[in-house]
Protein backbone atom coordinates (compact mmCIF):
# COMPACT_ATOMS: atom_id res chain seq x y z
CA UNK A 1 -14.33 -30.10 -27.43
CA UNK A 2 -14.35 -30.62 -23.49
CA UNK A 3 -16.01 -28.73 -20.81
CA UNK A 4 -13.61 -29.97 -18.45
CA UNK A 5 -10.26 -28.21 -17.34
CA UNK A 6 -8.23 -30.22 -14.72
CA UNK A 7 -6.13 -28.37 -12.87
CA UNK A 8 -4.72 -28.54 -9.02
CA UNK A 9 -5.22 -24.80 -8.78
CA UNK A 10 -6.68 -21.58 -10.43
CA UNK A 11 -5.70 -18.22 -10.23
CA UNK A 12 -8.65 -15.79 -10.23
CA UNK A 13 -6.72 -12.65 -11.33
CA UNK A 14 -8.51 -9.25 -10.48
CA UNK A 15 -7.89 -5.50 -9.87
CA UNK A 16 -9.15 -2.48 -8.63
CA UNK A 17 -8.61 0.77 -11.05
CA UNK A 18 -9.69 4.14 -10.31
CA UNK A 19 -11.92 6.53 -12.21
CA UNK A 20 -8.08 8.08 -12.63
CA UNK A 21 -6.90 4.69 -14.40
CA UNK A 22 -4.40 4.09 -11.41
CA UNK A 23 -4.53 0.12 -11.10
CA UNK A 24 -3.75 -1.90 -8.42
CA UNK A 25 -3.26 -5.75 -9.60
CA UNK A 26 -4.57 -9.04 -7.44
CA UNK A 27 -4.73 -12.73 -7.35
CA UNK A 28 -6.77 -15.40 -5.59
CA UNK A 29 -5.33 -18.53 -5.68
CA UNK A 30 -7.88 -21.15 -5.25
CA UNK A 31 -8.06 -24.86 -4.80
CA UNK A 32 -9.47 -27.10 -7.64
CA UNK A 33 -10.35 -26.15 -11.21
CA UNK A 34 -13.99 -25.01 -12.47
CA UNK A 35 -14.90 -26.13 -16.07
CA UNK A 36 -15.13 -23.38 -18.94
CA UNK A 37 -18.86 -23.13 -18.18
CA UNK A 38 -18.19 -22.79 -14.96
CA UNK A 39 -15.63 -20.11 -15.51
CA UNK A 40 -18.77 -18.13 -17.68
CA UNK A 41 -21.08 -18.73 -15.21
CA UNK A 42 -19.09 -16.81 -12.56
CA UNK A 43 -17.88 -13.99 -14.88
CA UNK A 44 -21.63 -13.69 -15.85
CA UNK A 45 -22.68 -12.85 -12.72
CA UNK A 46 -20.39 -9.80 -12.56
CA UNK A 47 -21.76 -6.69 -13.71
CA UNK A 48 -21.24 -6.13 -17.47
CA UNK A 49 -19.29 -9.66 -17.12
CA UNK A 50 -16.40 -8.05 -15.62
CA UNK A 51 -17.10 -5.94 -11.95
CA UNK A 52 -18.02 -7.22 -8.78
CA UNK A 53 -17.86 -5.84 -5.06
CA UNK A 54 -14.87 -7.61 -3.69
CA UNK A 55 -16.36 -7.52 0.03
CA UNK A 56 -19.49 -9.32 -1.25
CA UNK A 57 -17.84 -12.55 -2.16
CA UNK A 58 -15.44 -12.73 0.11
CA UNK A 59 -12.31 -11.02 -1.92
CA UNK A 60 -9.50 -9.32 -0.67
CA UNK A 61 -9.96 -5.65 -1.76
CA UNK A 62 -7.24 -4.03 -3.34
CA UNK A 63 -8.00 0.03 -2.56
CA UNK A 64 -4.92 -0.07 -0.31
CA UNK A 65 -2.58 -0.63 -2.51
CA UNK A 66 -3.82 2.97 -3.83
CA UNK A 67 -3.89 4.52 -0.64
CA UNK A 68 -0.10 3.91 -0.80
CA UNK A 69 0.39 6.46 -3.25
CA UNK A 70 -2.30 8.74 -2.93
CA UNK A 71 -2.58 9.08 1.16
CA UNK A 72 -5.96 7.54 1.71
CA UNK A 73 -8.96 7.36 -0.11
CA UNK A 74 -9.52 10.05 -2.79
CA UNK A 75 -12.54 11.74 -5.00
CA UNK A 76 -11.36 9.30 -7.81
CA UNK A 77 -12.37 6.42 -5.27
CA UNK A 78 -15.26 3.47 -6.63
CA UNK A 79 -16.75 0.57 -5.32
CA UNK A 80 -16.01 -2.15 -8.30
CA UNK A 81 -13.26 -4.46 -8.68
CA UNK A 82 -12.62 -5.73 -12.05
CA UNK A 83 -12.31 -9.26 -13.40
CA UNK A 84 -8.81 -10.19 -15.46
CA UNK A 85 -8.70 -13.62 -16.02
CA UNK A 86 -8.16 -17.68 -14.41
CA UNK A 87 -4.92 -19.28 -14.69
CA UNK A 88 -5.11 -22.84 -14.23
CA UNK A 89 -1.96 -23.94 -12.33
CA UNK A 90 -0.41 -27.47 -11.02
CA UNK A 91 1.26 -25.85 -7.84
CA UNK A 92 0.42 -23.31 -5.96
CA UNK A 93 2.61 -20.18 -5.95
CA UNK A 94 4.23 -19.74 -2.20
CA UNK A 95 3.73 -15.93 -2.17
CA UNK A 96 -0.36 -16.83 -2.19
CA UNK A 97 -2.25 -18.18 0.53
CA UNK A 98 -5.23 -20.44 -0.88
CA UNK A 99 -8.05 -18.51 -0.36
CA UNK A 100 -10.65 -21.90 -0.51
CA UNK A 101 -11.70 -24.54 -2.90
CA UNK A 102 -13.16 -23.25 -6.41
CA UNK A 103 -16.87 -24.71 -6.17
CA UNK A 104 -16.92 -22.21 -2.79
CA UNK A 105 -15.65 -19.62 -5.01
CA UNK A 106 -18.13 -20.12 -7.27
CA UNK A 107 -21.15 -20.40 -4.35
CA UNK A 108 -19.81 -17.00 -3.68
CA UNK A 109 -20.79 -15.34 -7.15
CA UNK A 110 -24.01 -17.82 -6.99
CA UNK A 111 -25.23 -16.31 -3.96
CA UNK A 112 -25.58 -12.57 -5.44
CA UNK A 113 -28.82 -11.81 -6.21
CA UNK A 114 -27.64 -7.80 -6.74
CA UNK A 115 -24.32 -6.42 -6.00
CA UNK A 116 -24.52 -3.78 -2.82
CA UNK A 117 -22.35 -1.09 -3.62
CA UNK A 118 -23.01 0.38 0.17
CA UNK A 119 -20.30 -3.25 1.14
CA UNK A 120 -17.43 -0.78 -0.37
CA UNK A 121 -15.89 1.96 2.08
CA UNK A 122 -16.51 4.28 -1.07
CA UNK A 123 -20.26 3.90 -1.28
CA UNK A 124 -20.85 7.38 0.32
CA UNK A 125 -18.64 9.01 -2.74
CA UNK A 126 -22.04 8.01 -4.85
């Protein structure tokens, strides 16, 4: 078996859900492909393997595609973003700008030490 998965481009697929369960779905398309250890490493620095503060690494947040619906921030408001999956992908989709190169990406998740909750605009809800 190979540690190696060659790709042009990999979708880092991610959303922010509310202590409601209203979702709000994102992508990150970035440039290059990381290697199944790799792709653990990052999702083991999340929280639980799965959460991470979006403004910490450099993600777009998704809490406005809430606010839509519900007017602005509400009490059901939290700081995490949650993990979905990588899809590795020869072209990249024209609706998504390339946010970087993957081993950036993964510098990103390398360089929290502990994830600061206060980065999120719903830190004072906690």
């Amino acid at each position: 078996m190979t540690d190696t998965v060659n790709s042009k481009f990999l979708e880092f697929q991610y959303l922010y859900r509310d202590t409601s369960n209203y979702k709000a779905w994102g992508v990150v398309v970035l440039e290059g492909s990381l290697t199944d250890s790799e792709q653990r490493e990052l999702t083991g620095r999340m929280d639980g393997g799965e959460f991470f503060v979006a403004e910490q690494v450099g993600v777009p947040s998704l809490y406005a595609d809430l606010y839509e619906f519900s007017g602005g921030r509400t009490a059901d408001d939290q700081c995490w973003h949650e993990f979905a999956g990588f899809q590795p992908m020869d072209e990249a989709p024209e609706d998504s700008p390339i946010w970087g190169r993957t081993e950036d990406f993964l510098k990103a998740f390398r360089g929290v030490k502990r994830w600061d909750l206060n980065l999120s605009p719903h830190s004072d809800f906690f």
